[in-house]
Structure formats: structure tokens, C-alpha cells
N, C-alpha and C. Protein backbone atom coordinates (compact mmCIF):
# COMPACT_ATOMS: atom_id res chain seq x y z
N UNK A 1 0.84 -1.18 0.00
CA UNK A 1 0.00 0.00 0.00
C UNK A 1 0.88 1.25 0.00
N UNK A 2 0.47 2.18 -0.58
CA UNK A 2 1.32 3.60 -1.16
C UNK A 2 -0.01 4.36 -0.46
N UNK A 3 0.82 5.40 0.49
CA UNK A 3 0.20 6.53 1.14
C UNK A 3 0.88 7.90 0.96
N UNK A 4 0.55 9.23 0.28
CA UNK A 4 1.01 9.99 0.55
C UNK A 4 0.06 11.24 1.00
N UNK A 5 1.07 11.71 1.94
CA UNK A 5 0.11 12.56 2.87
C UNK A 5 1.06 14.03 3.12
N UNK A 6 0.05 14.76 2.61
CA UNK A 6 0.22 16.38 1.89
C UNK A 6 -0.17 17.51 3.71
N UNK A 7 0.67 18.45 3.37
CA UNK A 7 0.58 19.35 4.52
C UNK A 7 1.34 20.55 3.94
N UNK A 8 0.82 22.20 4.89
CA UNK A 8 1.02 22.75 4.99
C UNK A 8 0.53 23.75 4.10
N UNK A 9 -1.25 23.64 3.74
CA UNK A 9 -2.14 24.56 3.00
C UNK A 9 -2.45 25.42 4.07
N UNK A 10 -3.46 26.02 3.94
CA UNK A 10 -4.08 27.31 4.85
C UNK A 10 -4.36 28.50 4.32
N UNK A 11 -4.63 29.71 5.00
CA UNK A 11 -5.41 30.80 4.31
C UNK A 11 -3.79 31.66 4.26
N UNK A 12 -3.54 32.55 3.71
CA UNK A 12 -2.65 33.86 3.30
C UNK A 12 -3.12 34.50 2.68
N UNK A 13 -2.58 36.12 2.65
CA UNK A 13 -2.29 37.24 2.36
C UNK A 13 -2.49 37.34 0.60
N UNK A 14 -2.43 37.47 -0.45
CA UNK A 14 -2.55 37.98 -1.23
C UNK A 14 -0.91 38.45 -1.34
N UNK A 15 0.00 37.94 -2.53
CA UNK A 15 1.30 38.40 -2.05
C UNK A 15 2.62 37.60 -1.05
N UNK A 16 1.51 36.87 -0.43
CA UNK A 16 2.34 35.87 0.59
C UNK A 16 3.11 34.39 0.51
N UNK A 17 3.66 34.40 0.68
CA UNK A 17 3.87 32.77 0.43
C UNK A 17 3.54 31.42 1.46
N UNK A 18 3.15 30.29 0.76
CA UNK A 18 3.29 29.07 1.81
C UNK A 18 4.12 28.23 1.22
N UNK A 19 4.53 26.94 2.02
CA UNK A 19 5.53 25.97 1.71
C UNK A 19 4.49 24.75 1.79
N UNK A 20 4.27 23.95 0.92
CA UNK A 20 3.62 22.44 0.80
C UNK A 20 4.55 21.41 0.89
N UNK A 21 4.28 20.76 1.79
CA UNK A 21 4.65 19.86 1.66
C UNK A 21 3.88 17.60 1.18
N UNK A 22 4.83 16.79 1.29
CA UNK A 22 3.88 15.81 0.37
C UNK A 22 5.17 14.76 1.05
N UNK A 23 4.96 13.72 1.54
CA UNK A 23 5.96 12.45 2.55
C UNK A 23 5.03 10.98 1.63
N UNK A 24 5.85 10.09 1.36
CA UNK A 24 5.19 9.04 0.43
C UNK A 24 5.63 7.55 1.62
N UNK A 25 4.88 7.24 1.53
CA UNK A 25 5.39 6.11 2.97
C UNK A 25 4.78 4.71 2.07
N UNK A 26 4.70 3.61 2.93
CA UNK A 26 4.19 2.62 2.45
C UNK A 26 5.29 1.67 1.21
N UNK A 27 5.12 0.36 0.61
CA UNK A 27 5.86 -1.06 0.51
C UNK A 27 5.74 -0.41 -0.85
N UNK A 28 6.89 0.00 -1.60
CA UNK A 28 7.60 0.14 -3.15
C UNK A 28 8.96 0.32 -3.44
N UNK A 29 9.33 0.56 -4.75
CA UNK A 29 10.91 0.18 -5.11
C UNK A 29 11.71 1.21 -5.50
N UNK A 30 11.21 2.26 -6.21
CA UNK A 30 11.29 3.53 -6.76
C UNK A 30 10.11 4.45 -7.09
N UNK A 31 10.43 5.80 -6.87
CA UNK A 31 9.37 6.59 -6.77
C UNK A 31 10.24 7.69 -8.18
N UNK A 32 9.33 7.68 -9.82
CA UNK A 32 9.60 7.91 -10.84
C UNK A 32 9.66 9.55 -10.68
N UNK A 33 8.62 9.83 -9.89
CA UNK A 33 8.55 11.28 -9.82
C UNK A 33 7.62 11.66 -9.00
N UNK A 34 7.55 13.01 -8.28
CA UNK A 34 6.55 13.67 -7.62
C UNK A 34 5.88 14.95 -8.22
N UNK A 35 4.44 15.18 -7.89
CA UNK A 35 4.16 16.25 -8.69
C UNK A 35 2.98 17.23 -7.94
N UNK A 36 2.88 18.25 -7.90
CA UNK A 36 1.83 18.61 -7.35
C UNK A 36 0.77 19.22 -8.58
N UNK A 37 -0.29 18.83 -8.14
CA UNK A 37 -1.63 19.42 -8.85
C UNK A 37 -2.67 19.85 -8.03
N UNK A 38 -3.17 21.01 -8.77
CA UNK A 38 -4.40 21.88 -7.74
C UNK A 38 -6.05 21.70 -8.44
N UNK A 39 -6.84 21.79 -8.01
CA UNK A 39 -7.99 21.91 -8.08
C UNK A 39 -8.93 23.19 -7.65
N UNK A 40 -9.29 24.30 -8.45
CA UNK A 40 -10.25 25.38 -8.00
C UNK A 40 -11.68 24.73 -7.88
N UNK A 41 -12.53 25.49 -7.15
CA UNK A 41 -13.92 25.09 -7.71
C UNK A 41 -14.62 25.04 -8.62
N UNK A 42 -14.84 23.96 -9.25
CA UNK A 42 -15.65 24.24 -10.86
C UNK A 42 -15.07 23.95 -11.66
N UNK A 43 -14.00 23.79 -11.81
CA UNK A 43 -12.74 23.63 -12.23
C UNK A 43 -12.01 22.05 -12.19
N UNK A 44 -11.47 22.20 -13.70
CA UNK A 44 -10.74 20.81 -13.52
C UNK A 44 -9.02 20.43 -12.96
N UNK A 45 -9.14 19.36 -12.71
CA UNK A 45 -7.66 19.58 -12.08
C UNK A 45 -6.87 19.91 -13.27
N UNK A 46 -5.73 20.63 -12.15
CA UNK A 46 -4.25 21.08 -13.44
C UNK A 46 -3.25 20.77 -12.94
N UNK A 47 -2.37 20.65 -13.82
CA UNK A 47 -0.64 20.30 -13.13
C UNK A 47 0.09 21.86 -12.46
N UNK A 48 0.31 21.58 -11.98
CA UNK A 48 1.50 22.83 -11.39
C UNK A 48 2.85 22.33 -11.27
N UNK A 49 3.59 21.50 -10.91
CA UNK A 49 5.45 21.63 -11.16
C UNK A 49 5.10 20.23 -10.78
N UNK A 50 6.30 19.86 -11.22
CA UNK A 50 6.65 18.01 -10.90
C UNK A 50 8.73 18.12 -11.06
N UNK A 51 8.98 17.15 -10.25
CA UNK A 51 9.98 16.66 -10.48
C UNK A 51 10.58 15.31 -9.98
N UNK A 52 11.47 14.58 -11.04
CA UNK A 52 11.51 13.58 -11.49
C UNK A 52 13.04 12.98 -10.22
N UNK A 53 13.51 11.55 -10.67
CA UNK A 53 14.22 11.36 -9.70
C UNK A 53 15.50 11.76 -10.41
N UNK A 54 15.76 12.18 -11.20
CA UNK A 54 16.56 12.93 -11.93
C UNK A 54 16.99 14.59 -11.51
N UNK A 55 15.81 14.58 -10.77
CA UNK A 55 15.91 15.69 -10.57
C UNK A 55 15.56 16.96 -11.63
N UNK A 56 15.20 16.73 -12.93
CA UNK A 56 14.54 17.66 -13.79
C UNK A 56 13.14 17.79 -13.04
N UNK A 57 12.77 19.48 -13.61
CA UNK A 57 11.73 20.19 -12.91
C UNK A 57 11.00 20.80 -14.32
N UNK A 58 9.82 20.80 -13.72
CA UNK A 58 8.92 21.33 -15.02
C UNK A 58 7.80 22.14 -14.03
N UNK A 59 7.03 23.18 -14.81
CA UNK A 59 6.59 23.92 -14.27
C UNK A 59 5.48 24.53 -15.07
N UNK A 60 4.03 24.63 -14.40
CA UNK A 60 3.08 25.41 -15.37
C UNK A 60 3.49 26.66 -15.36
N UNK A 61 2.83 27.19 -16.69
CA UNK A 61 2.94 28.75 -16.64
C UNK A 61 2.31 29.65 -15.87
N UNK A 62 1.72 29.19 -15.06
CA UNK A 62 1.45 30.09 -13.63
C UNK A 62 2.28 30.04 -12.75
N UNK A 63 2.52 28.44 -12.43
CA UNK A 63 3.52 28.47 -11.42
C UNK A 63 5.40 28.91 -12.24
N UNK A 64 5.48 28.87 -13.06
CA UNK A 64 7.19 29.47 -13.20
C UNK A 64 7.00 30.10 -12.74
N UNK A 65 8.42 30.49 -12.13
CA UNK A 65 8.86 31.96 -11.69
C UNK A 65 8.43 32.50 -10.06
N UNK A 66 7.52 31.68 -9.48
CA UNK A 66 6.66 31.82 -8.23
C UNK A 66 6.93 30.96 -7.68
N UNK A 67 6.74 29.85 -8.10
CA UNK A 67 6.65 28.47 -7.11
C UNK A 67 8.11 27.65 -7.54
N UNK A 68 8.85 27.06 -6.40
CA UNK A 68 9.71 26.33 -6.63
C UNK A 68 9.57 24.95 -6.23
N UNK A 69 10.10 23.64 -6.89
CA UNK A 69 9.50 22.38 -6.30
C UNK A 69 10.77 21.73 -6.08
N UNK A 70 10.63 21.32 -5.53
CA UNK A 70 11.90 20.48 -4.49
C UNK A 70 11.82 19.07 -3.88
N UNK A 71 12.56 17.92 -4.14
CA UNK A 71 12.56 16.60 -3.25
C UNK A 71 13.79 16.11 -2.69
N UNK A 72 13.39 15.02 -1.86
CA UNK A 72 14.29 14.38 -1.39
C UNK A 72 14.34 12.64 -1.45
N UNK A 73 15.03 12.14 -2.11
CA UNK A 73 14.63 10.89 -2.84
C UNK A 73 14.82 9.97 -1.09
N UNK A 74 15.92 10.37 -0.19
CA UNK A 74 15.98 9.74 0.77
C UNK A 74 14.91 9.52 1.61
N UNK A 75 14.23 10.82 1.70
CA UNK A 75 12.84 10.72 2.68
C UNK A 75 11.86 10.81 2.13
N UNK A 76 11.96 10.34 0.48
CA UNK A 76 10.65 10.08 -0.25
C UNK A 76 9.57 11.34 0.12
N UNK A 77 10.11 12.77 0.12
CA UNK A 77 9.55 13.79 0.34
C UNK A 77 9.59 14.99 -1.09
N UNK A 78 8.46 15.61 -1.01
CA UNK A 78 8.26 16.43 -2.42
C UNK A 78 8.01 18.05 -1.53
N UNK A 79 8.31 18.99 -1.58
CA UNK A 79 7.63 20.34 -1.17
C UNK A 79 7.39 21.20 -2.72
N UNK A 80 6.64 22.09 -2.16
CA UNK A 80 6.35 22.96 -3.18
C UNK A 80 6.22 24.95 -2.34
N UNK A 81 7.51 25.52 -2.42
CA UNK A 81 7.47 26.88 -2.12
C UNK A 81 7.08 27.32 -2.68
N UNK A 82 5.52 27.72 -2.45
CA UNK A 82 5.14 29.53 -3.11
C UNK A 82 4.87 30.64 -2.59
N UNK A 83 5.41 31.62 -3.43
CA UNK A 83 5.70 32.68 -3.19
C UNK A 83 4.87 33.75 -3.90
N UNK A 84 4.82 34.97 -3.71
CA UNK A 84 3.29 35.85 -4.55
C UNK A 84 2.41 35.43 -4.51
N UNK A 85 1.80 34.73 -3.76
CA UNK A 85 0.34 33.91 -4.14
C UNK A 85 -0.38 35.17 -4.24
N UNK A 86 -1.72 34.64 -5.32
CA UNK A 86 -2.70 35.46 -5.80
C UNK A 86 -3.94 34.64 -5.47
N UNK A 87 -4.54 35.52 -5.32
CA UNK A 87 -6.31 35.03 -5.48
C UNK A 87 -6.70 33.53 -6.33
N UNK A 88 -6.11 33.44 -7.36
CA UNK A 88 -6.34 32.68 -8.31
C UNK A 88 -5.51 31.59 -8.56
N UNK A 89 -4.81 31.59 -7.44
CA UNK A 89 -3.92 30.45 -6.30
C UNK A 89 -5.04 29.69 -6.05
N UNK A 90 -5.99 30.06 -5.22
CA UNK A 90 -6.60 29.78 -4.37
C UNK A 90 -7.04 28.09 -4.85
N UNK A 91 -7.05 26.86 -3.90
CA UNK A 91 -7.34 25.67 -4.70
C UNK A 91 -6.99 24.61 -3.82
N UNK A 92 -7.75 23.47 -4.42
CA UNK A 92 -6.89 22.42 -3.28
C UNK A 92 -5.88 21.64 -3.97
N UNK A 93 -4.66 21.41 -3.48
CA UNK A 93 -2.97 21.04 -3.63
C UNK A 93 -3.07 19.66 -3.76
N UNK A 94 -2.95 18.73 -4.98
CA UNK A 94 -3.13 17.43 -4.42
C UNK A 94 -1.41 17.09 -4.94
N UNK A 95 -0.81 16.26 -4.00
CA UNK A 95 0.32 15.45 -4.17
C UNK A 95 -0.28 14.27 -5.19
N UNK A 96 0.89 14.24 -6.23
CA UNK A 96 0.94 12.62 -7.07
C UNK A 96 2.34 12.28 -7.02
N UNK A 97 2.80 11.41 -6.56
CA UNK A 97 3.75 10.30 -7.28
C UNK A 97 3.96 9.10 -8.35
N UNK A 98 4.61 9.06 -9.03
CA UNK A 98 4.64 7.89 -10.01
C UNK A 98 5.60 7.02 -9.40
N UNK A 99 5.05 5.85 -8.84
CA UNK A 99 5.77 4.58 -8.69
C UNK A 99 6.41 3.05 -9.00
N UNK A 100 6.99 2.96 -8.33
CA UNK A 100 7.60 1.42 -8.95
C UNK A 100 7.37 0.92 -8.18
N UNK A 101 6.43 -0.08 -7.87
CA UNK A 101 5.92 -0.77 -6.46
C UNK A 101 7.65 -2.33 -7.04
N UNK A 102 7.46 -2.46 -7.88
CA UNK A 102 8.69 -3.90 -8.11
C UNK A 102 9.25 -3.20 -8.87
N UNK A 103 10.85 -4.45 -8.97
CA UNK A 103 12.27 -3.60 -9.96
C UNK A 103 11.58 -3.74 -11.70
N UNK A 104 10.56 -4.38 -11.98
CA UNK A 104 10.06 -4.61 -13.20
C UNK A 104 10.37 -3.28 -14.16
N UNK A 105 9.95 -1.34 -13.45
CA UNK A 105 9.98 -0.74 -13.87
C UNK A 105 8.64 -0.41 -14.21
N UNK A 106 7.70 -1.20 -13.61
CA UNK A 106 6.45 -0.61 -14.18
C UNK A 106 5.87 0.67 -13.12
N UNK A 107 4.91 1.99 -13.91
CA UNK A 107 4.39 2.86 -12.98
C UNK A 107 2.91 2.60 -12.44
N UNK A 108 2.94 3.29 -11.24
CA UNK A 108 1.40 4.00 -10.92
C UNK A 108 1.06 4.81 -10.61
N UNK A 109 0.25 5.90 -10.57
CA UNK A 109 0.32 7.27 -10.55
C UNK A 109 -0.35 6.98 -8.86
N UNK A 110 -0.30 7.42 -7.88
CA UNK A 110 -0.39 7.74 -6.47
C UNK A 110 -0.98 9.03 -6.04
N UNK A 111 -2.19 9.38 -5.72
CA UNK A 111 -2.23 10.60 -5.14
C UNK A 111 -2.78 10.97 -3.44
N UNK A 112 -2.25 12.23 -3.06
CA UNK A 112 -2.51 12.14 -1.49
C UNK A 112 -3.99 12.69 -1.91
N UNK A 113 -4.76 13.17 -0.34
CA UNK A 113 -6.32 13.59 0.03
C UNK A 113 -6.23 15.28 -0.56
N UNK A 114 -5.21 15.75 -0.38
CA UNK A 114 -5.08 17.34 -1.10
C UNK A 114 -5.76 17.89 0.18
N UNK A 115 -4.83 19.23 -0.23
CA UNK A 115 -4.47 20.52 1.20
C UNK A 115 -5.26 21.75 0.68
N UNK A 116 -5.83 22.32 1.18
CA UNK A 116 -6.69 23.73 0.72
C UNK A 116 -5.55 24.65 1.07
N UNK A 117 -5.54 25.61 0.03
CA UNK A 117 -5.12 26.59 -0.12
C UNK A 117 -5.39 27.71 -0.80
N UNK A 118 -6.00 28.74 0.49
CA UNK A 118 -6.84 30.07 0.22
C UNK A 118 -6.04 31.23 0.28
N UNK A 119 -6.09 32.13 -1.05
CA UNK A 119 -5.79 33.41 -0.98
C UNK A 119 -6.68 34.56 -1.28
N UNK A 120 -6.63 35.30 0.73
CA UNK A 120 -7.57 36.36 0.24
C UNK A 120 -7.23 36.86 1.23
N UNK A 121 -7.81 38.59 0.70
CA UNK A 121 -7.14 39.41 2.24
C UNK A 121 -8.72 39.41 3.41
């Protein structure tokens, strides 16, 4: 079983930043990549930054330039710093990982329960 469990949403400032974080626990072999994606209301989910165990980073065009994404392959941990948040931030944060439960190489996409994150003054 693959659990990952997302923290550190909440309300801010307009302008402000928060730090997300995303911890992947549970019986697998390699973890291909981590990624965060948000959800507004009404709205379908979107990607926002991912990075791989390579360490390459990719980034929507909202989030460049604002948000930085960061892991740690040792503690199977993903964060996501943002910074300027705007109104249109506002959304819930869901963690995905792509895994290798065996050395086969095969994936599965993994996602945590997702963190709310409100921007408004």
C-alpha cells in the first residue's frame, strides 16, 4: 500500500507565500517522480510543477517563476514553495507520485487527500 500525505495549506495574504509539503510512505521500489496538482472550484484539475528522480523540474505557466518544487529521494519527500500567491492560487494542492511498487519498472500514478489553499485578504 502507497500513502502519501500532503501538509502545509491554509489561508494567506494575497502576495504571501506558503511551503507544501507531500511524505510518500508505504511497501515500493522507486518513486519515478513527484508532482503537485491543484484543483479550483468548478474547475478541472491542473498540473503545477513536478519533479523527477533525476531531478529535472517542469513547471506550469502560472507556477514558473513563483513556485519552486523540491525533493528528497531519501525521505521520499516532495515540497512545493510559493511565493506571490494570488487570489487565483486559491485551490486544493493534491500530491501525485509515479511509482515502482517492483524492480520490473512498471508505474502507478499515487495521489494524497489534497491541502486547501486560500488566498484572500
Amino acid at each position: 500500500q502507497v500513502q502519501l500525505v500532503e501538509s502545509g495549506g491554509g489561508l494567506v495574504q494575497p502576495g504571501g507565500s506558503l511551503r507544501l509539503s507531500c511524505a510518500a510512505s508505504g511497501s515500493f521500489f522507486s518513486i519515478a517522480s513527484m508532482a503537485w496538482y491543484r484543483q479550483a472550484p468548478g474547475s478541472p484539475r491542473e498540473f503545477v510543477a513536478r519533479i523527477t528522480s533525476a531531478e529535472t523540474r517542469a513547471y506550469s505557466v502560472s507556477a514558473k517563476d513563483r513556485f519552486t518544487i523540491s525533493g528528497d529521494n531519501a525521505k521520499k519527500t516532495v515540497t512545493l514553495q510559493m511565493n506571490s500567491l494570488k487570489p487565483e492560487d486559491t485551490a486544493v494542492y493534491y500530491c501525485q507520485a509515479r511509482i515502482s511498487r517492483t524492480p520490473s519498472g512498471t508505474t502507478n500514478d499515487y495521489w494524497g487527500q489534497g491541502t486547501q489553499v486560500t488566498v484572500s485578504s
